[in-house]
N, C-alpha and C. Protein backbone atom coordinates (compact mmCIF):
# COMPACT_ATOMS: atom_id res chain seq x y z
N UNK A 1 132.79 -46.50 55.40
CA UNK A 1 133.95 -46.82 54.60
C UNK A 1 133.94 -48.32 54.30
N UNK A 2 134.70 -48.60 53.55
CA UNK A 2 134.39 -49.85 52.95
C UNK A 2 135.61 -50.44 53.40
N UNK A 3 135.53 -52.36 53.22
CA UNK A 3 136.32 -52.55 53.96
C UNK A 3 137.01 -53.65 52.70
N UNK A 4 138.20 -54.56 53.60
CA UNK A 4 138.30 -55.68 52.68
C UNK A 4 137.47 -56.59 52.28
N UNK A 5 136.61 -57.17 53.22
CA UNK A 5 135.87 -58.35 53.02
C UNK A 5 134.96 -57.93 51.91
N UNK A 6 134.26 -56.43 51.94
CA UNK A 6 132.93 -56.67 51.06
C UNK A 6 133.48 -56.54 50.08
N UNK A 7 134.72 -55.60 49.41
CA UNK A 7 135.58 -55.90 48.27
C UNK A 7 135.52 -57.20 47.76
N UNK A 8 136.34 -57.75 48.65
CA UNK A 8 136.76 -59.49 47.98
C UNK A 8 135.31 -60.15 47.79
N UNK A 9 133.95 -59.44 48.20
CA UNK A 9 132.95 -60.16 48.02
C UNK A 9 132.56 -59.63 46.24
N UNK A 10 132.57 -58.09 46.17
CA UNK A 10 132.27 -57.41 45.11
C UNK A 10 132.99 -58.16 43.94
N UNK A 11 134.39 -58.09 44.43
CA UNK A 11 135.37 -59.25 43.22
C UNK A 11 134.44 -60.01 42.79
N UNK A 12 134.24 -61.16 44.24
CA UNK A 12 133.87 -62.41 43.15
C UNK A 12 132.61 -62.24 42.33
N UNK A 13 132.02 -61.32 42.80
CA UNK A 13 130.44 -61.21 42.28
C UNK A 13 130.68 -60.77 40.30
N UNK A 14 131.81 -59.62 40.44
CA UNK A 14 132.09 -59.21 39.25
C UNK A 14 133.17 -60.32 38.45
N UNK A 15 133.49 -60.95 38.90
CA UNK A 15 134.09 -62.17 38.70
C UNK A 15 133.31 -63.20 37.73
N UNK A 16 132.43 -63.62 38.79
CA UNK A 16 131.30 -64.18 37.99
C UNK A 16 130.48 -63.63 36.72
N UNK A 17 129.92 -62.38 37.17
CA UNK A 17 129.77 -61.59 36.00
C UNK A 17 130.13 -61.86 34.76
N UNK A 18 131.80 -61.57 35.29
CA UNK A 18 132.19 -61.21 34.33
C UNK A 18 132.63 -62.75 33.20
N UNK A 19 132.41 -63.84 33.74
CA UNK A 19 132.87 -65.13 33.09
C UNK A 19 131.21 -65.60 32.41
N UNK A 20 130.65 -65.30 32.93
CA UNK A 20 129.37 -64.95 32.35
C UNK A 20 128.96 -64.49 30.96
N UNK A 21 129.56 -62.95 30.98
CA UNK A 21 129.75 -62.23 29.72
C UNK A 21 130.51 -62.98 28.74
N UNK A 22 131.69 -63.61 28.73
CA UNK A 22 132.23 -64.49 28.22
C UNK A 22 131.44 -65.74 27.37
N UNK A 23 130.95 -66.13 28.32
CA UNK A 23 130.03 -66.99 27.79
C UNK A 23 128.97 -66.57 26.58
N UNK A 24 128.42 -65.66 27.23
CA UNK A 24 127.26 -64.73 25.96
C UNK A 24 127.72 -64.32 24.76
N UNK A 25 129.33 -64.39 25.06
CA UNK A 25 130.11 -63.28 24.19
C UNK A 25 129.38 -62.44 23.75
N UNK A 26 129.22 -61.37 24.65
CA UNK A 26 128.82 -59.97 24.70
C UNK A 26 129.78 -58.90 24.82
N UNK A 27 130.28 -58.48 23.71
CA UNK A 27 131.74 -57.88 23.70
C UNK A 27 131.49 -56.98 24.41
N UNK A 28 130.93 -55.85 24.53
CA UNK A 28 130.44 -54.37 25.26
C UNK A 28 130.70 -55.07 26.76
N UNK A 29 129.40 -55.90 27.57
CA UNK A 29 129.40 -56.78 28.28
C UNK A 29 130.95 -56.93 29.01
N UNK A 30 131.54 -57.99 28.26
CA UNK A 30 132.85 -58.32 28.86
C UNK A 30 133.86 -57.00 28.99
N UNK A 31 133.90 -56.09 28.27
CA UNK A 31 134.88 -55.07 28.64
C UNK A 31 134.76 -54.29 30.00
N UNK A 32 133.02 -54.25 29.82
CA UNK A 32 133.20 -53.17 31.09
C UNK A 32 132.76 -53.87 32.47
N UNK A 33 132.60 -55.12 32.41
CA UNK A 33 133.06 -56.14 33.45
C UNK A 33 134.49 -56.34 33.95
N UNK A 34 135.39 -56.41 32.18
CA UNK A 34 136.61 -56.31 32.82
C UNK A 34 137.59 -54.99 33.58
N UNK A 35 136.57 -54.20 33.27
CA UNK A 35 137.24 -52.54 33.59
C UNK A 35 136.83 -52.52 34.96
N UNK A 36 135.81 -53.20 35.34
CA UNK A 36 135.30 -52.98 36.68
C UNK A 36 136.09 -53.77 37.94
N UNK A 37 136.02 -55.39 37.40
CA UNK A 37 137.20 -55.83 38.09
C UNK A 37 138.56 -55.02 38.51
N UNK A 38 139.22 -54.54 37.03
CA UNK A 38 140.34 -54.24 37.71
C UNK A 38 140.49 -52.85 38.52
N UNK A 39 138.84 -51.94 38.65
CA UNK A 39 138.89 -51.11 39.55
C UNK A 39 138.95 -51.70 40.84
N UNK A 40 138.03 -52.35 40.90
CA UNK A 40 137.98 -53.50 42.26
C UNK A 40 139.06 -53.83 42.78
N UNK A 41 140.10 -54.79 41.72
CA UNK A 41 141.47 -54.81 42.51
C UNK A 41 142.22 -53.66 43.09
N UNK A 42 142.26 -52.54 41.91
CA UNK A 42 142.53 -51.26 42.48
C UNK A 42 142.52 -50.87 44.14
N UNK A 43 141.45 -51.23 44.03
CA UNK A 43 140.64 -50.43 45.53
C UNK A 43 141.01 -51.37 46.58
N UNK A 44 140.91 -52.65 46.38
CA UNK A 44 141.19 -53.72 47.48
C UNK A 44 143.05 -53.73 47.27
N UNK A 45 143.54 -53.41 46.64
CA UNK A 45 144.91 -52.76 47.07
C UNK A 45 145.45 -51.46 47.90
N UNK A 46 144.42 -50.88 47.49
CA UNK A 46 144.70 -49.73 48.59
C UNK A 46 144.13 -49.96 49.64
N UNK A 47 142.79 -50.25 49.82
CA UNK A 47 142.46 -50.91 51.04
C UNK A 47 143.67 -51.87 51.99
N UNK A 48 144.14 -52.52 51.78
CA UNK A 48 144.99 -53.42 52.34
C UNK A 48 146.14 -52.95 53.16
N UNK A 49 146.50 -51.61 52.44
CA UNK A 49 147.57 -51.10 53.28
C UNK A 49 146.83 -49.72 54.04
N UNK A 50 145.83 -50.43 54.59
CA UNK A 50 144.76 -50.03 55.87
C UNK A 50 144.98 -48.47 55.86
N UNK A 51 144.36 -47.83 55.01
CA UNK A 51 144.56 -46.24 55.27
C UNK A 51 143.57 -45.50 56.11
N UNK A 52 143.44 -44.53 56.85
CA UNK A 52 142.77 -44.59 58.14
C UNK A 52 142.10 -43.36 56.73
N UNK A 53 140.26 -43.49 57.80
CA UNK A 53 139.17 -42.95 57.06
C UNK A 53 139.30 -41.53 57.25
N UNK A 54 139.86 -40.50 57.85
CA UNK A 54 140.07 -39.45 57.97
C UNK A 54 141.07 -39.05 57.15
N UNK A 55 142.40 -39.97 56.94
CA UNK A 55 142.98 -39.47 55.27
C UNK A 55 142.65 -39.59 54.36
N UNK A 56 141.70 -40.42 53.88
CA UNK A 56 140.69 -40.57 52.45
C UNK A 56 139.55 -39.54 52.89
N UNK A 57 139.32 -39.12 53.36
CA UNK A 57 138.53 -37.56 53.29
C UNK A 57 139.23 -36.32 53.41
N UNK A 58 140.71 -36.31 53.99
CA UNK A 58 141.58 -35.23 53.47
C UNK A 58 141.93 -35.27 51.98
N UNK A 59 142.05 -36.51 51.54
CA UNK A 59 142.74 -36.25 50.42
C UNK A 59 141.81 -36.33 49.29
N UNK A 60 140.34 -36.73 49.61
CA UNK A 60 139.46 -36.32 48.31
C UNK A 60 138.82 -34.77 48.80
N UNK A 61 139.23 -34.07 49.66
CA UNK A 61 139.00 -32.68 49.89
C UNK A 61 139.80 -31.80 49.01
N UNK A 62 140.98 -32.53 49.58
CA UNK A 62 142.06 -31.78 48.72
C UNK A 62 141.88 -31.86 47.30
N UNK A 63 141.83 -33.52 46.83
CA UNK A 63 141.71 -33.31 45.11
C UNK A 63 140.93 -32.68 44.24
N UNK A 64 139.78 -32.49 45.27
CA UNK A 64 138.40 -31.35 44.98
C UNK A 64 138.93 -30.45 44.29
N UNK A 65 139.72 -29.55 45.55
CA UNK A 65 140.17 -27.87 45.42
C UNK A 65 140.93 -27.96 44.34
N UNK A 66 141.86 -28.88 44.43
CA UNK A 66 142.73 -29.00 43.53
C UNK A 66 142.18 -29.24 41.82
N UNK A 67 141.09 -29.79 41.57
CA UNK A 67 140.65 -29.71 40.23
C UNK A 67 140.09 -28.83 40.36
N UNK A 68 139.34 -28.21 41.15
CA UNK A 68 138.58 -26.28 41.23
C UNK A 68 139.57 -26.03 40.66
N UNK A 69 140.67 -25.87 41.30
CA UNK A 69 141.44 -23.90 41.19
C UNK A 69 141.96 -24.38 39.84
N UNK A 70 142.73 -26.16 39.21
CA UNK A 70 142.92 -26.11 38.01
C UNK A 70 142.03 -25.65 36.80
N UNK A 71 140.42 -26.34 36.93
CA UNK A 71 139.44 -26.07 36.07
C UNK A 71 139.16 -24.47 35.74
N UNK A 72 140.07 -23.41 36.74
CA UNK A 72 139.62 -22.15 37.06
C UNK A 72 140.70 -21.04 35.89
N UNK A 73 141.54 -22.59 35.69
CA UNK A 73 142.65 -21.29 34.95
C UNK A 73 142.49 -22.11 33.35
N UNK A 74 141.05 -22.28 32.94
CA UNK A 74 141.00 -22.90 31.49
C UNK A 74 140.67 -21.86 30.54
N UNK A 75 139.96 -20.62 31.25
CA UNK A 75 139.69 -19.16 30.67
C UNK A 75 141.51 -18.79 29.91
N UNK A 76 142.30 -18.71 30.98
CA UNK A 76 143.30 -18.30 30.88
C UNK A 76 144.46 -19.51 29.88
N UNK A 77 144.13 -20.47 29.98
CA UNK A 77 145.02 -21.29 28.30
C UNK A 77 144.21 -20.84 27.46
N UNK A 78 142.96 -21.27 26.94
CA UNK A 78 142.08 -21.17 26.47
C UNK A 78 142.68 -19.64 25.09
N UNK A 79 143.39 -18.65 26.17
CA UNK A 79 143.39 -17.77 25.28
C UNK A 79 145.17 -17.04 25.63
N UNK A 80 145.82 -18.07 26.14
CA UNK A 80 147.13 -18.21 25.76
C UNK A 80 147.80 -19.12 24.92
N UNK A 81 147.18 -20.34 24.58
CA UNK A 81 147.35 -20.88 23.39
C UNK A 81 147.09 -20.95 22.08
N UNK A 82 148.19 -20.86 21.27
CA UNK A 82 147.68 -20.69 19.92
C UNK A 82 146.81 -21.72 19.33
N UNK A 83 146.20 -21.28 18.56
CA UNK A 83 144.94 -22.74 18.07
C UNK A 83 144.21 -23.24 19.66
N UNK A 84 144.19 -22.78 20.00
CA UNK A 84 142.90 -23.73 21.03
C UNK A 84 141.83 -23.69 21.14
N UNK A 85 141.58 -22.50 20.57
CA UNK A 85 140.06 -22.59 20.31
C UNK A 85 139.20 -22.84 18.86
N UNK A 86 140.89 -23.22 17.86
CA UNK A 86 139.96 -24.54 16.56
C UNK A 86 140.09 -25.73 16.85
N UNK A 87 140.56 -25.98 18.10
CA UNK A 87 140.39 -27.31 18.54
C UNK A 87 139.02 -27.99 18.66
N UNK A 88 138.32 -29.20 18.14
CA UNK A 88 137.00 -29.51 18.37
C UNK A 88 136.66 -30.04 19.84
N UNK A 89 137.24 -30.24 20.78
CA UNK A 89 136.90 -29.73 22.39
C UNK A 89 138.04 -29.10 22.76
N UNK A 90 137.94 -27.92 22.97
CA UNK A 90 139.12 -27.32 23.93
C UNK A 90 139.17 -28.08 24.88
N UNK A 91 137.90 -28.07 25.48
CA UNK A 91 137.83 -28.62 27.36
C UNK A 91 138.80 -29.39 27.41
N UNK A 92 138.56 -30.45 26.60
CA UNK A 92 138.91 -32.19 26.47
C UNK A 92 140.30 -31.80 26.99
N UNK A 93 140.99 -31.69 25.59
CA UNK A 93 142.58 -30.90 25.57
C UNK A 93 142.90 -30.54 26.98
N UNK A 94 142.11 -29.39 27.34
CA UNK A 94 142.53 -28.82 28.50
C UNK A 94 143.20 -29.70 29.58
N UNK A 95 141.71 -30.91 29.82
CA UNK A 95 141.96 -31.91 30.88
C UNK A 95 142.64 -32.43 30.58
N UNK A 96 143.08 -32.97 29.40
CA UNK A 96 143.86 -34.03 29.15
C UNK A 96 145.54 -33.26 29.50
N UNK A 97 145.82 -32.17 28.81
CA UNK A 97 147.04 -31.52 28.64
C UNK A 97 147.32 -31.47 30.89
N UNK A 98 146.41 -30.77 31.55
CA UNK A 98 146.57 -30.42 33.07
C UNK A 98 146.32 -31.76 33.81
N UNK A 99 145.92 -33.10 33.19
CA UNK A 99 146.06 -34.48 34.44
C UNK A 99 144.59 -34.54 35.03
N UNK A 100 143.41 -33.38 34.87
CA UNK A 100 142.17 -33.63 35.13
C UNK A 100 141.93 -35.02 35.50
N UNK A 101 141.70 -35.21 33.85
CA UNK A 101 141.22 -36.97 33.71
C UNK A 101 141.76 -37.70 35.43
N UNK A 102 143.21 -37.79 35.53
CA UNK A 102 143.75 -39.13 36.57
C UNK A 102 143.22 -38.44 37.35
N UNK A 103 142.96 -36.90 37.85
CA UNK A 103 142.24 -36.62 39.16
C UNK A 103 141.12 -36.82 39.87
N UNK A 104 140.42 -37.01 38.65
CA UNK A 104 139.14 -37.18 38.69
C UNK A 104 138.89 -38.57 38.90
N UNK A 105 139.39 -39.57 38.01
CA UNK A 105 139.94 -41.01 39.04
C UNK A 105 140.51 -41.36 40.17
N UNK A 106 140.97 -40.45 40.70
CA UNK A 106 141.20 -40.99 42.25
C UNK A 106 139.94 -40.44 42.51
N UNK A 107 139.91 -39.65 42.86
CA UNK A 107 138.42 -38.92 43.49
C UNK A 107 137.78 -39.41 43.10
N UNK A 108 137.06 -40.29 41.85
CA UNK A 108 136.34 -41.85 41.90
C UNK A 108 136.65 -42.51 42.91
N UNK A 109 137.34 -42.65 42.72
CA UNK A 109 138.23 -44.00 43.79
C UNK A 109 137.98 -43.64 45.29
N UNK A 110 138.22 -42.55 45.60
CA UNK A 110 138.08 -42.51 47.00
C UNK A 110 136.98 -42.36 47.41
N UNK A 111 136.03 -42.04 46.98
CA UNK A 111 134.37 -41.46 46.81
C UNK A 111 133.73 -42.71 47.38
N UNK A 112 134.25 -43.61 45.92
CA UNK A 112 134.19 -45.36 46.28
C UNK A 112 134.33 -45.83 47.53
N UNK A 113 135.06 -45.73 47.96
CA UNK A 113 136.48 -46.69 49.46
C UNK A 113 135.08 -45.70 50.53
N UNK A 114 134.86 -44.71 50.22
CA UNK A 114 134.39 -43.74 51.50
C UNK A 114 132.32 -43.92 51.80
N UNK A 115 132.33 -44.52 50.58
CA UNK A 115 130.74 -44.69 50.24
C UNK A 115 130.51 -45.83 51.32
C-alpha cells in the first residue's frame, strides 16, 4: 500500500513534469500532466485520513461486484428503453445513465493506494 511520503514524492515529480510541459507548450503534454497531478492530490487526500489497508480491499471488492451485477442488467435497459438501441453507443449511455464511469474511478483509485 502506498503511503504519504512516496505520494508527496510522485507530486513533486509530476509537478516538475508538469512545469516542464509548460515550457514546451505541449498542449496534449500539459493536460494530462495536469489530470495526473490532481489525481495525485486526490489520493494523498485520502491517504491522510489514514484508512487502514483491509478497508481499501473491502471496498474495491465491493465496487467490483457492484459494477458486475450493474453491467449485468444492460441486456435488460437495453431493451426496456425506447430508442436505445439507435443510440450510437448504447454501452456508453448505459454507463453514463447507471454512475459506471465514477465507479470505475474509485476502483482506479483504490487499485492505485493498494498497488
Amino acid at each position: 500500500m502506498k503511503n504519504v511520503d512516496q505520494l508527496k514524492e510522485q507530486i513533486q515529480k509530476e509537478h516538475h513534469n508538469y512545469k516542464k510541459c509548460l515550457n514546451d507548450q505541449d498542449k496534449k503534454s500539459v493536460k494530462q500532466s495536469k489530470e495526473r497531478l490532481e489525481f495525485l492530490n486526490a489520493c494523498l487526500m485520502y491517504l491522510e485520513s489514514n484508512p487502514k489497508e483491509s478497508y481499501l480491499k473491502e471496498q474495491l471488492e465491493f465496487l467490483k461486484l457492484k459494477v458486475e451485477k450493474i453491467s449485468n442488467n444492460f441486456v435488460n435497459w437495453i431493451n426496456s428503453t425506447p430508442g436505445a438501441r439507435r443510440l450510437k453507443s448504447p454501452k456508453s449511455a448505459f454507463n453514463k445513465e447507471v454512475g459506471i464511469i465514477g465507479l470505475n474511478n474509485q476502483i482506479e483509485t483504490l487499485e492505485f493506494l493498494l498497488s
